[in-house]
N, C-alpha and C. Protein backbone atom coordinates (compact mmCIF):
# COMPACT_ATOMS: atom_id res chain seq x y z
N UNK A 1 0.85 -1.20 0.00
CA UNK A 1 0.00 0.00 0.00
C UNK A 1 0.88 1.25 0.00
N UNK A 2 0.29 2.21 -0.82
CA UNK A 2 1.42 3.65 -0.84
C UNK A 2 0.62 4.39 0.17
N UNK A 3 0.97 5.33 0.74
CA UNK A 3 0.25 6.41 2.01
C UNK A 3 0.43 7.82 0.89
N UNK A 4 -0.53 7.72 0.89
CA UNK A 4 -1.34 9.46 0.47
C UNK A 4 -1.77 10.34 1.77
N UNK A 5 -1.20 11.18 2.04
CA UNK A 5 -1.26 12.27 3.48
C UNK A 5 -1.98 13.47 2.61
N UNK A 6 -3.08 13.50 2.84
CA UNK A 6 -3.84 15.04 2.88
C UNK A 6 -4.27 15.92 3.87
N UNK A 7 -3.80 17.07 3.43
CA UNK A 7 -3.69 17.96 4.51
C UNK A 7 -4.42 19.36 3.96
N UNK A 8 -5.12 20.02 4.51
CA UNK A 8 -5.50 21.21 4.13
C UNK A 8 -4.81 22.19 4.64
N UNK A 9 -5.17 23.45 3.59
CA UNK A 9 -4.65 24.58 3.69
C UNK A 9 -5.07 25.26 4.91
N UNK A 10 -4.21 26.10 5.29
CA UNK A 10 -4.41 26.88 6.66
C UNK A 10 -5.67 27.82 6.26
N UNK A 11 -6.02 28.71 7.68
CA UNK A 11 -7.13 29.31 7.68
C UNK A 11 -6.95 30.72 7.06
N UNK A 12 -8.16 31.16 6.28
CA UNK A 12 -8.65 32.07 5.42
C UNK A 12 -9.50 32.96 6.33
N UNK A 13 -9.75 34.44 5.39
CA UNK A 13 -10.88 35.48 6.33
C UNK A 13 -11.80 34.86 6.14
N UNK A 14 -12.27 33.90 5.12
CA UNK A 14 -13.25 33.73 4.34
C UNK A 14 -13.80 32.35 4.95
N UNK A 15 -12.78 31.70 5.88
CA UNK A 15 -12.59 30.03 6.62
C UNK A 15 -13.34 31.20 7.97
N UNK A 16 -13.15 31.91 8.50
CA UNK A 16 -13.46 32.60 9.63
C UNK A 16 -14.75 32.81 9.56
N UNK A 17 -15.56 33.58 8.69
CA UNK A 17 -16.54 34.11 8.27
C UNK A 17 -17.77 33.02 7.65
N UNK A 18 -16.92 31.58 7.33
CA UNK A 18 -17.78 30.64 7.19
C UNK A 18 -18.27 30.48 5.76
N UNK A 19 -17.32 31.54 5.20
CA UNK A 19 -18.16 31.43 3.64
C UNK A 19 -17.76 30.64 2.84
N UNK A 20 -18.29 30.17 1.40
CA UNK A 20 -17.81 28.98 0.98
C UNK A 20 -16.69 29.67 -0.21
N UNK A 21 -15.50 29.00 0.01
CA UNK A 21 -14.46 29.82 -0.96
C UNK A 21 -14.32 29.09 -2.44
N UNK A 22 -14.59 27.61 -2.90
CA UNK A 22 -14.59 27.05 -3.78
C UNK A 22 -13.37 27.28 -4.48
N UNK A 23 -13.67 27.90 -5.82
CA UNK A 23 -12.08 28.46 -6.90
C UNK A 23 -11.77 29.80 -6.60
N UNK A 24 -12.70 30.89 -5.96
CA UNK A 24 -11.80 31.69 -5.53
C UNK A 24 -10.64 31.65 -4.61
N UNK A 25 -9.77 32.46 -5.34
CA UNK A 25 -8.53 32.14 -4.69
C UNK A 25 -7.97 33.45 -3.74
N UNK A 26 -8.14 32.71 -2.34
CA UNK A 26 -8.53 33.61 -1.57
C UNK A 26 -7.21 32.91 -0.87
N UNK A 27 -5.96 33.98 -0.58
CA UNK A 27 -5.23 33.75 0.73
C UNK A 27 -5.63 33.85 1.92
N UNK A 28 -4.19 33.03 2.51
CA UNK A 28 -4.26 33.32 3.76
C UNK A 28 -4.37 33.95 4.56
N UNK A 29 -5.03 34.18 5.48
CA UNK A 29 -5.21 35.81 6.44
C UNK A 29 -4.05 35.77 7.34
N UNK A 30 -3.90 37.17 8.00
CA UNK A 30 -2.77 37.35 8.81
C UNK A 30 -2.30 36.14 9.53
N UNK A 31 -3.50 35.63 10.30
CA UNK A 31 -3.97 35.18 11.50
C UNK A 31 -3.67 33.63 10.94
N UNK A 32 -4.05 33.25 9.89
CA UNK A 32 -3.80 31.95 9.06
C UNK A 32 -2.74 31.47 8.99
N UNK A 33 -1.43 32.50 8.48
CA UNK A 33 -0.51 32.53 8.04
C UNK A 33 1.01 31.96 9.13
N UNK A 34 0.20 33.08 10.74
CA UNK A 34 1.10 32.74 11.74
C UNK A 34 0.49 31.74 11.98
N UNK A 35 -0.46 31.22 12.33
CA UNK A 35 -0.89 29.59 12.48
C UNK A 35 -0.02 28.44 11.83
N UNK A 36 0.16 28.79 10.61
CA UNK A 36 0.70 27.62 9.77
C UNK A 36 1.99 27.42 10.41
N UNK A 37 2.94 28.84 10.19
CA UNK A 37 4.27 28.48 10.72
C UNK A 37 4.43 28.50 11.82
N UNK A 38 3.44 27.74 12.81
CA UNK A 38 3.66 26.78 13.91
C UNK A 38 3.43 25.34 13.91
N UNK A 39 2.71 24.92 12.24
CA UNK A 39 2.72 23.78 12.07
C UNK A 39 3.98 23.13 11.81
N UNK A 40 3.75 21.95 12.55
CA UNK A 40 4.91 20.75 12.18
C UNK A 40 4.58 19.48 11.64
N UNK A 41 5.04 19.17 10.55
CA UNK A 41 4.40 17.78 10.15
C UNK A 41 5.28 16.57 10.86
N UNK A 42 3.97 15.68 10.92
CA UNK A 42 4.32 14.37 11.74
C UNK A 42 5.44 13.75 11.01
N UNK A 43 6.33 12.95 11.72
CA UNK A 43 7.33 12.39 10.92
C UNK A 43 7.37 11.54 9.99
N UNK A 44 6.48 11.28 9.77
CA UNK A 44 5.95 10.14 8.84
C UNK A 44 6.51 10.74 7.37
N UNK A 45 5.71 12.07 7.10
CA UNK A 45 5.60 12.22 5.85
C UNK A 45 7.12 13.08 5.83
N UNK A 46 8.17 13.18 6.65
CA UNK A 46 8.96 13.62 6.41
C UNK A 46 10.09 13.16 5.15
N UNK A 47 10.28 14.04 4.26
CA UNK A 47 11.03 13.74 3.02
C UNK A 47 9.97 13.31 1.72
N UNK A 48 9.25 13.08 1.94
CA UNK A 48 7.86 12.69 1.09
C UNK A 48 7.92 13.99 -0.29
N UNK A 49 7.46 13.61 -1.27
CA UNK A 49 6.95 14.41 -2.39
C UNK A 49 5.65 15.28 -2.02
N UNK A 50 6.14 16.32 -2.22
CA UNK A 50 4.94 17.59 -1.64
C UNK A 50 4.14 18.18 -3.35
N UNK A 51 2.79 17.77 -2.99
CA UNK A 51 1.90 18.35 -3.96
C UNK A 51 0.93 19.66 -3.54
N UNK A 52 0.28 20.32 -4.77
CA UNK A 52 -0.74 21.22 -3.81
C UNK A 52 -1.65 21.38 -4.75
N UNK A 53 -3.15 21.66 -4.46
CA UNK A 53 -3.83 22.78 -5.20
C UNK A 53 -2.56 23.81 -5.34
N UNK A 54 -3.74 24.61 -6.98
CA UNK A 54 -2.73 26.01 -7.23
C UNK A 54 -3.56 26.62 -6.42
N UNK A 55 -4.24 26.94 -6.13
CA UNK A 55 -4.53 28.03 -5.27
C UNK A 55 -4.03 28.14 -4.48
N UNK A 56 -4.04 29.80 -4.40
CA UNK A 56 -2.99 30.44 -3.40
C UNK A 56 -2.82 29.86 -1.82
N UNK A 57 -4.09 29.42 -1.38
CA UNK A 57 -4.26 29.53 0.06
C UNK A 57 -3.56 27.63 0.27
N UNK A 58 -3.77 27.09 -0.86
CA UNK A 58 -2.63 25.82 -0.84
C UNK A 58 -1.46 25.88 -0.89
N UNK A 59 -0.48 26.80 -1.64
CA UNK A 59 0.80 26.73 -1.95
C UNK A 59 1.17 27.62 -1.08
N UNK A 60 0.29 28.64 -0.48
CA UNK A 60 0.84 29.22 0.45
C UNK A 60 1.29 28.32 1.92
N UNK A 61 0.56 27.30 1.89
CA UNK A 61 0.54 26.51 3.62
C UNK A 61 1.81 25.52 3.22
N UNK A 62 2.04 24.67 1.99
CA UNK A 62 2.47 24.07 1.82
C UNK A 62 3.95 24.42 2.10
N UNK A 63 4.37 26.14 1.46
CA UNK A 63 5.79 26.45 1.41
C UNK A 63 6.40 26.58 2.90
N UNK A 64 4.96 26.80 3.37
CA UNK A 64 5.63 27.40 5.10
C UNK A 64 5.30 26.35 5.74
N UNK A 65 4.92 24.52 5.44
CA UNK A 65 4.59 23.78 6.10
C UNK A 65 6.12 23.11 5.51
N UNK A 66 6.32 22.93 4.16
CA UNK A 66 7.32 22.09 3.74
C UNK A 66 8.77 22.12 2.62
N UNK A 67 8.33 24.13 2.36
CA UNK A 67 8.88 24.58 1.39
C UNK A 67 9.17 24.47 0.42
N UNK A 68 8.10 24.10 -0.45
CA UNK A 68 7.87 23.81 -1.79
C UNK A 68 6.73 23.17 -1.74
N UNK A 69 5.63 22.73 -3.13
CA UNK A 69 5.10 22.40 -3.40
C UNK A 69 4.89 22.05 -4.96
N UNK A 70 4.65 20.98 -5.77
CA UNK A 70 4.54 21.10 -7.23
C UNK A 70 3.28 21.22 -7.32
N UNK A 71 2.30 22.26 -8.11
CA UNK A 71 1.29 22.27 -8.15
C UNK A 71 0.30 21.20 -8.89
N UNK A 72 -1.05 20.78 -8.60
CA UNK A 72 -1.70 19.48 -9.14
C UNK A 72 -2.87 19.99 -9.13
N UNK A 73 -3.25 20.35 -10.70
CA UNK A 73 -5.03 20.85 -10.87
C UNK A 73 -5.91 20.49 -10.22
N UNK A 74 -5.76 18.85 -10.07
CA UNK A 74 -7.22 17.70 -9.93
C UNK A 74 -6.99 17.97 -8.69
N UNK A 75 -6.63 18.60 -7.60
CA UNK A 75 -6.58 19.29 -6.14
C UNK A 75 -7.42 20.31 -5.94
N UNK A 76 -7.83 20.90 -6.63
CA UNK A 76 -8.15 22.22 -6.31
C UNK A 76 -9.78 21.58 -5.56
N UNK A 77 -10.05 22.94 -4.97
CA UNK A 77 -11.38 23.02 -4.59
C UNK A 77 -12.87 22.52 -5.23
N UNK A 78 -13.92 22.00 -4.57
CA UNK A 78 -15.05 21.81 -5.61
C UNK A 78 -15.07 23.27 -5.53
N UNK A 79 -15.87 23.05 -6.53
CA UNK A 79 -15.89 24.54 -7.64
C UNK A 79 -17.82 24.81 -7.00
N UNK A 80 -18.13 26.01 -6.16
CA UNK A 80 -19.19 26.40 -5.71
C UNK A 80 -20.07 27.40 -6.38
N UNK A 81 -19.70 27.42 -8.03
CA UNK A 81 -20.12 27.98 -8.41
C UNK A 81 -21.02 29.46 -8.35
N UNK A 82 -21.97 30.08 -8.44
CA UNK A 82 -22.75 31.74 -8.19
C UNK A 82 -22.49 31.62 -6.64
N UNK A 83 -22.83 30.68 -5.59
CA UNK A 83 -22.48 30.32 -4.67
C UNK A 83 -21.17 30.94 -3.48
N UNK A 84 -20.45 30.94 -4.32
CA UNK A 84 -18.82 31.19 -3.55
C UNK A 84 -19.42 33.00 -3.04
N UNK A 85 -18.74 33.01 -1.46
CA UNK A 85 -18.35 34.01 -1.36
C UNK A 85 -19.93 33.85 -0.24
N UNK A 86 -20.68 33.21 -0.53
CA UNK A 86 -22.00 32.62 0.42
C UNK A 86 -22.09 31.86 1.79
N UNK A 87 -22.47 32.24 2.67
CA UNK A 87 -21.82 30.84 3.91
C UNK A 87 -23.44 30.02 3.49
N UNK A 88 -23.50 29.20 4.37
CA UNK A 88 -24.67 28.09 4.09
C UNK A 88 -25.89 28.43 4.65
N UNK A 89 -25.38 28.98 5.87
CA UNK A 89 -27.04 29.76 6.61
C UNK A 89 -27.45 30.46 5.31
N UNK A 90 -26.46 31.43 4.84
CA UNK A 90 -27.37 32.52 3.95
C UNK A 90 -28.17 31.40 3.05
N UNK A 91 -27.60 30.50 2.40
CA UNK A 91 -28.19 29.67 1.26
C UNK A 91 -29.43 28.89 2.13
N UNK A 92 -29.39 28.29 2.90
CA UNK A 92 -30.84 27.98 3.91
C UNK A 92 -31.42 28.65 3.94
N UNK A 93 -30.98 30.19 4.16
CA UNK A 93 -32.36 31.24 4.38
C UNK A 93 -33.10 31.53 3.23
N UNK A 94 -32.01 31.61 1.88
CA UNK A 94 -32.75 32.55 0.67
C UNK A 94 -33.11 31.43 0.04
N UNK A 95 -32.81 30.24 0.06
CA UNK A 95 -33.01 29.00 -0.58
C UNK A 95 -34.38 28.06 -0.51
N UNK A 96 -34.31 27.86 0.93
CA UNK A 96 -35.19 27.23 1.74
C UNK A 96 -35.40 25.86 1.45
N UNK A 97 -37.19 25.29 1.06
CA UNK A 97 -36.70 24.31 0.56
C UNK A 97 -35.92 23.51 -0.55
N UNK A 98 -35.38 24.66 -1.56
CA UNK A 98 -34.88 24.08 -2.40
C UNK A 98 -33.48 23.64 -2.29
N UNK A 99 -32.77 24.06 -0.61
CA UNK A 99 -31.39 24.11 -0.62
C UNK A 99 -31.75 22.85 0.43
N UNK A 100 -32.70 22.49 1.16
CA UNK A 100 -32.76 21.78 1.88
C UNK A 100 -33.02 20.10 0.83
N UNK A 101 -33.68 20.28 -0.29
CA UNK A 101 -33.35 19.49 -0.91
C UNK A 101 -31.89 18.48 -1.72
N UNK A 102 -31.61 20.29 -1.93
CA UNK A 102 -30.32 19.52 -2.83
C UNK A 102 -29.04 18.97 -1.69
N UNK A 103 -29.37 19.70 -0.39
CA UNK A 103 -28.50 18.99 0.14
C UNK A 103 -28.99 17.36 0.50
N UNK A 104 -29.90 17.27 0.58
CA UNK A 104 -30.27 15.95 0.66
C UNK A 104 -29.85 15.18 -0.45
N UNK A 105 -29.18 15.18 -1.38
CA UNK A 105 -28.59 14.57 -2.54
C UNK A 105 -27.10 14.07 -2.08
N UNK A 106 -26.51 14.63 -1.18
CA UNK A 106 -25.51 13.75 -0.80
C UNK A 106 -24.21 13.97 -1.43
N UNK A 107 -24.06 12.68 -2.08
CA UNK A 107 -22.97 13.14 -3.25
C UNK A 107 -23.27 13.48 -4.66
N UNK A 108 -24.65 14.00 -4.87
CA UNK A 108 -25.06 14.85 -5.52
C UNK A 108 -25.45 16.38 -5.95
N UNK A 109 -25.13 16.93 -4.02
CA UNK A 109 -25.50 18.05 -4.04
C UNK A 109 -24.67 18.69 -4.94
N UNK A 110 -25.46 20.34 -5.31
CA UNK A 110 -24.64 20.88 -6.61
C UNK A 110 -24.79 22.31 -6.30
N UNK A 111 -24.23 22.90 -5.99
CA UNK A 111 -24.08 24.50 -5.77
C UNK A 111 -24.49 25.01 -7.24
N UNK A 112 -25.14 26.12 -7.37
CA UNK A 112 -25.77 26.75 -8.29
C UNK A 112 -24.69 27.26 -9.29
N UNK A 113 -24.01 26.24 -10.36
CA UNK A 113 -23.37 26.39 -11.48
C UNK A 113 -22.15 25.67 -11.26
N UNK A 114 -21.91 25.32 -10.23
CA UNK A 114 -20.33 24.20 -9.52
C UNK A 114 -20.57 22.86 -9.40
N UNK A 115 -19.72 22.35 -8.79
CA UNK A 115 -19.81 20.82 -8.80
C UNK A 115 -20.51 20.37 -7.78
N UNK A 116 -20.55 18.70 -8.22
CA UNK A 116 -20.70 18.14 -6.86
C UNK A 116 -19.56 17.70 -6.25
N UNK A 117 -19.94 16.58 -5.13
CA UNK A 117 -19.08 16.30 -4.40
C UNK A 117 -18.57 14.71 -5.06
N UNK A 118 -19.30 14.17 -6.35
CA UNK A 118 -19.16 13.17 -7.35
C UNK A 118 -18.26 13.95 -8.05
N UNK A 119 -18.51 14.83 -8.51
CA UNK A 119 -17.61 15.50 -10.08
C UNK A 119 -16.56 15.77 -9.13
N UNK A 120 -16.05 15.89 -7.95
CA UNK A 120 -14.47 16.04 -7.24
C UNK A 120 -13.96 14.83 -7.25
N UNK A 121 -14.45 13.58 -7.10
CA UNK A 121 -14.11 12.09 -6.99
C UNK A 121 -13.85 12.08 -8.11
N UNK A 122 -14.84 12.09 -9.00
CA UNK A 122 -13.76 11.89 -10.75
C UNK A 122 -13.06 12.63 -11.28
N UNK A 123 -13.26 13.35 -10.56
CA UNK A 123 -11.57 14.67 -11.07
C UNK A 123 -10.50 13.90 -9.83
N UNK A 124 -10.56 14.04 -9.07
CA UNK A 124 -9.06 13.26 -8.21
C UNK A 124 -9.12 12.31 -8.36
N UNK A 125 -10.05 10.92 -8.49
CA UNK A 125 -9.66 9.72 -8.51
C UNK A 125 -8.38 9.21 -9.35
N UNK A 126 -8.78 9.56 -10.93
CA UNK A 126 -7.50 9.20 -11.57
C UNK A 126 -5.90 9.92 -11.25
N UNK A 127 -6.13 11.08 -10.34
CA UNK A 127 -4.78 11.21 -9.73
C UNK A 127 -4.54 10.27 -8.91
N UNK A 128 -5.17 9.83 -7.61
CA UNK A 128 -5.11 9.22 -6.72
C UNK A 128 -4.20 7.55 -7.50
N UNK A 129 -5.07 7.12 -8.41
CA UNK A 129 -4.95 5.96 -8.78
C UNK A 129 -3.58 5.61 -9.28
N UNK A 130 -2.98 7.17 -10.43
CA UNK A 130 -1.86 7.49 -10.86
C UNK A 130 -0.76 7.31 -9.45
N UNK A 131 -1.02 7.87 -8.44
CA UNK A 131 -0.12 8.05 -7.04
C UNK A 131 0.04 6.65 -7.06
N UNK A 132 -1.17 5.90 -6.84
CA UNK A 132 -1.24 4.12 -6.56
C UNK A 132 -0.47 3.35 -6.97
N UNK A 133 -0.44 3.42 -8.52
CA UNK A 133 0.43 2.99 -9.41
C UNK A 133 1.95 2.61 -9.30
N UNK A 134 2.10 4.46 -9.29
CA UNK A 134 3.25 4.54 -8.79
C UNK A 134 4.43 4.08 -7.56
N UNK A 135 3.37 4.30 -6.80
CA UNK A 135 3.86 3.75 -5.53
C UNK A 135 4.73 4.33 -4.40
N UNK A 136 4.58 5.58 -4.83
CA UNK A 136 5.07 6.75 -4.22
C UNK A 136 4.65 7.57 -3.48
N UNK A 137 5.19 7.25 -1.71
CA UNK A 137 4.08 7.64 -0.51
C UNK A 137 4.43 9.42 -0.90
N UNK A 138 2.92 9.92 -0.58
CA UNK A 138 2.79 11.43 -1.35
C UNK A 138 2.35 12.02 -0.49
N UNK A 139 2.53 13.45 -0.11
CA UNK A 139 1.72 14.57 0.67
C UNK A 139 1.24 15.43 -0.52
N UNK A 140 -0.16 15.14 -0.28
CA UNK A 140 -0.85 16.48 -1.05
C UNK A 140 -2.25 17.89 0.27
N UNK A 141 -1.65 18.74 -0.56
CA UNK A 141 -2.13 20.28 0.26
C UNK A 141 -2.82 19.90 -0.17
N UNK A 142 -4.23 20.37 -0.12
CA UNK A 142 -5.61 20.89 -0.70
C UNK A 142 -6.64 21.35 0.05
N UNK A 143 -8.03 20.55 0.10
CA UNK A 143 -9.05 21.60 0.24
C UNK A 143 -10.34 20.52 1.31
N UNK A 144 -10.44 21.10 2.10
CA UNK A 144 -11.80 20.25 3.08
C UNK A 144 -12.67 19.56 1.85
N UNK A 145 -13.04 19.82 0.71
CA UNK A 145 -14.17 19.65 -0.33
C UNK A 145 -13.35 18.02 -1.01
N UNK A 146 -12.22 18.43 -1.25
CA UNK A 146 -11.51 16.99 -1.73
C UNK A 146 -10.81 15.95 -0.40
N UNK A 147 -10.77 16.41 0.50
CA UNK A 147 -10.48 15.78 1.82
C UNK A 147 -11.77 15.04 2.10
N UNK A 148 -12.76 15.71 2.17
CA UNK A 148 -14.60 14.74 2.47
C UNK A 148 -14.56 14.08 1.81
N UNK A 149 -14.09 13.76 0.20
CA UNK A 149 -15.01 13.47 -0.81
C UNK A 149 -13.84 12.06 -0.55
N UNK A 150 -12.32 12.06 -0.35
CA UNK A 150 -11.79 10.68 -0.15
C UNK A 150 -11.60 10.31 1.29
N UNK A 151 -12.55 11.00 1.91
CA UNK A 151 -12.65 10.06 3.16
C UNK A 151 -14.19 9.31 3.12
N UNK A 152 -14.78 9.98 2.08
CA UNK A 152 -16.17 9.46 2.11
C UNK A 152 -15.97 8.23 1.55
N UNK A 153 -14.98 8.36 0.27
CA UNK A 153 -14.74 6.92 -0.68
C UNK A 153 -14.57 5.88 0.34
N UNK A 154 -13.69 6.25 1.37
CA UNK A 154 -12.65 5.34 2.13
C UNK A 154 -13.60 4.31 2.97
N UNK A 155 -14.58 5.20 3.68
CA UNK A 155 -15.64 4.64 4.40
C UNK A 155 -16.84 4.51 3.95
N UNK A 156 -16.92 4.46 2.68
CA UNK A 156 -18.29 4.08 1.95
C UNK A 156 -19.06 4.89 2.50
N UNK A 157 -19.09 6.15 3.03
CA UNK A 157 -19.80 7.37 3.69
C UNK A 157 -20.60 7.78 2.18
N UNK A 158 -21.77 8.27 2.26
CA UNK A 158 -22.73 8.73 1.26
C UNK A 158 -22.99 9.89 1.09
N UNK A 159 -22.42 10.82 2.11
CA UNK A 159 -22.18 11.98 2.75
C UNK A 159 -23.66 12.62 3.06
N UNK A 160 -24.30 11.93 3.65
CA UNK A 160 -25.72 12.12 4.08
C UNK A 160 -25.77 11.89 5.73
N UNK A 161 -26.53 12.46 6.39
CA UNK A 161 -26.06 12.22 7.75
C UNK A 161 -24.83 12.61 8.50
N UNK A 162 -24.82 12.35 9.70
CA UNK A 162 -23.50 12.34 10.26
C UNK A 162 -22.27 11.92 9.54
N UNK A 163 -21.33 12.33 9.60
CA UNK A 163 -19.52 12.13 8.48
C UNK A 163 -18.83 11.12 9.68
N UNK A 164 -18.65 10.19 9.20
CA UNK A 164 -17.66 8.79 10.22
C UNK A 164 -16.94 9.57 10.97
N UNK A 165 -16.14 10.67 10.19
CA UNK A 165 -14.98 10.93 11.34
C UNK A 165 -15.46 13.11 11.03
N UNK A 166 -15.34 13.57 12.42
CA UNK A 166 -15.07 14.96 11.83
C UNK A 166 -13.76 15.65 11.39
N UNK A 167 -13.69 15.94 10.08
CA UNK A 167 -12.69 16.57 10.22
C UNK A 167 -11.98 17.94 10.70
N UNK A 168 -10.91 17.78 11.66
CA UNK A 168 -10.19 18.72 12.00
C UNK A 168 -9.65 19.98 11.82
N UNK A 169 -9.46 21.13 11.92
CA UNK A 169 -8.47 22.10 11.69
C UNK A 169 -6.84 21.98 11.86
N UNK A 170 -6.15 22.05 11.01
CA UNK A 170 -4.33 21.49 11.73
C UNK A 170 -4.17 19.76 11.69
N UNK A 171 -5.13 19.23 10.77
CA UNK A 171 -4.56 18.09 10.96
C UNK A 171 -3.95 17.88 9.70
N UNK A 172 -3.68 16.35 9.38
CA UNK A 172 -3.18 15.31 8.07
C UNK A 172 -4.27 14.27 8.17
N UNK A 173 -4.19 13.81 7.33
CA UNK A 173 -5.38 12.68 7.07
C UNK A 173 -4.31 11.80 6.40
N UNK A 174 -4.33 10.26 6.63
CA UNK A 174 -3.34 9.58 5.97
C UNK A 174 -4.32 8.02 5.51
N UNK A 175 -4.23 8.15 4.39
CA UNK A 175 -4.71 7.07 3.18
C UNK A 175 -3.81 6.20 3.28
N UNK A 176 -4.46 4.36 2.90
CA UNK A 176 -3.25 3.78 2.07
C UNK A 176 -3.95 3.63 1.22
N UNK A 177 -3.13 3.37 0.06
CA UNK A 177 -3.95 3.37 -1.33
C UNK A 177 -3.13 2.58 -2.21
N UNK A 178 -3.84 1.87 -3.03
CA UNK A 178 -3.64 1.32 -3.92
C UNK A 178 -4.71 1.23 -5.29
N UNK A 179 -3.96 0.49 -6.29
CA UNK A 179 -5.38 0.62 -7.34
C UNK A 179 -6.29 0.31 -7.38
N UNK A 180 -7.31 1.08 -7.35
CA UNK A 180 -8.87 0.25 -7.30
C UNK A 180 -9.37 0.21 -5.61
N UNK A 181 -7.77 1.32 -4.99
CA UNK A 181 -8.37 1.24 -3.02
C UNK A 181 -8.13 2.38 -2.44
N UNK A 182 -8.65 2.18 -1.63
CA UNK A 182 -8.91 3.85 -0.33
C UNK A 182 -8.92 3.13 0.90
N UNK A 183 -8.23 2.93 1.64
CA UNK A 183 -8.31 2.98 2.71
C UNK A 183 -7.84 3.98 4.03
N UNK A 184 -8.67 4.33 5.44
CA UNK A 184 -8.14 5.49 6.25
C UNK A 184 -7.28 4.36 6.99
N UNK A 185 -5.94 5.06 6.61
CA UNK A 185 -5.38 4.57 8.05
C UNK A 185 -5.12 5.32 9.22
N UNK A 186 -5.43 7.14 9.48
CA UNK A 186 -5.26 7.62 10.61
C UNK A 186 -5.99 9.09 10.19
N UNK A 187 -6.99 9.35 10.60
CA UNK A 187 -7.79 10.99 10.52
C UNK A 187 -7.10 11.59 11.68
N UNK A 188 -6.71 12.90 11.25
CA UNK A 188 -6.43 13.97 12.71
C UNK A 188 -5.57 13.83 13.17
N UNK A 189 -4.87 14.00 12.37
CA UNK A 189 -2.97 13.63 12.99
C UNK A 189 -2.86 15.45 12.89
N UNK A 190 -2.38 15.55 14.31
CA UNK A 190 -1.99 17.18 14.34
C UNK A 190 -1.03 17.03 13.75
N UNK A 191 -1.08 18.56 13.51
CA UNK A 191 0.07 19.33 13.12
C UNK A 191 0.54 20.70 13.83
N UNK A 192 0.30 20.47 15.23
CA UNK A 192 0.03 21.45 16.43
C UNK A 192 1.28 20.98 16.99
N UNK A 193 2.67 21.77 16.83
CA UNK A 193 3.68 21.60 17.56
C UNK A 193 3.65 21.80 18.94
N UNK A 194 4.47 20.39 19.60
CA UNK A 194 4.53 20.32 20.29
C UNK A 194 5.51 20.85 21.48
N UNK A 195 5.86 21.31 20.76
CA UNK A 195 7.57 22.30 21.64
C UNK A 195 6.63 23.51 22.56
């Protein structure tokens, strides 16, 4: 099995405020920024091949988590289409039942012109599978939206209901993977130095 470590990008004004950032590419806030460079990654992934979303608020965490990053499209954010820049209350309020529906779709829901949380699985899967192949344990930066969507694979989660595991702020998420597999082998591995 190869270990795929995903980790998200540090916190945004826009991570504060609750709004949904999708492809806007929204840096890091002050406050984000000194956060990160107190992260330490677990030793595991030390020396590992560092990937990222291009977006800024990825390559930004990545350089000050691991100093460098090669950028990887099929990372980026689901795409939240008219949506972005919206937190979810607002979309409950102006929405109502029609937002209460589509979230009931699961891994179907679809932000008004963006993806779902399906169209992120088939945009990363064939990276993932490519990593598999290869066999080359990988750290990739990215985004809570592609972090759900392969922890959902992992645990046959439908993303309806309660999520198996919550995910964290400051953590790693560590996959083993192989072709044709997802498995979690550890959610919520800080990255909250311990010194």
């Amino acid at each position: 099995m190869t270990l795929l470590a995903l980790l998200r990008h540090g916190p945004t004004a826009w991570n504060a405020e609750k709004r949904a950032q999708g492809r806007t590419d929204i840096p890091l806030s002050p406050e984000g920024r000194a956060a990160v460079e107190t992260w330490r990654a677990p030793d595991i992934l030390a020396g590992l091949p560092v990937v990222a979303s291009p977006l800024t608020r990825t390559q930004e965490t990545a350089r000050l988590l691991f100093g460098y990053a090669v950028p990887e499209p099929r990372l980026i954010e689901m795409a939240w289409g008219t949506w972005e820049g919206r937190t979810i209350a607002e979309l409950r309020e102006s929405l109502g039942d029609a937002m209460a529906e589509n979230e009931a779709r699961g891994f179907d829901f679809r932000p008004d012109g963006g993806e779902s949380p399906r169209d992120v699985l088939d945009r990363v899967r064939p990276w993932i599978e490519k990593v598999a192949a290869q066999g080359t344990d990988t750290v990739a930066v990215t985004h809570l939206g592609v972090i759900r969507v392969v922890m959902a694979t992992a645990f046959d989660w439908n993303m309806l209901g309660k999520p198996p595991v919550k995910i964290r702020p400051a953590t790693a998420h560590l996959f083993d993977i192989a072709p044709g597999t997802i498995r979690v082998r550890e959610m919520n591995v800080s990255l909250q130095s311990t010194s």
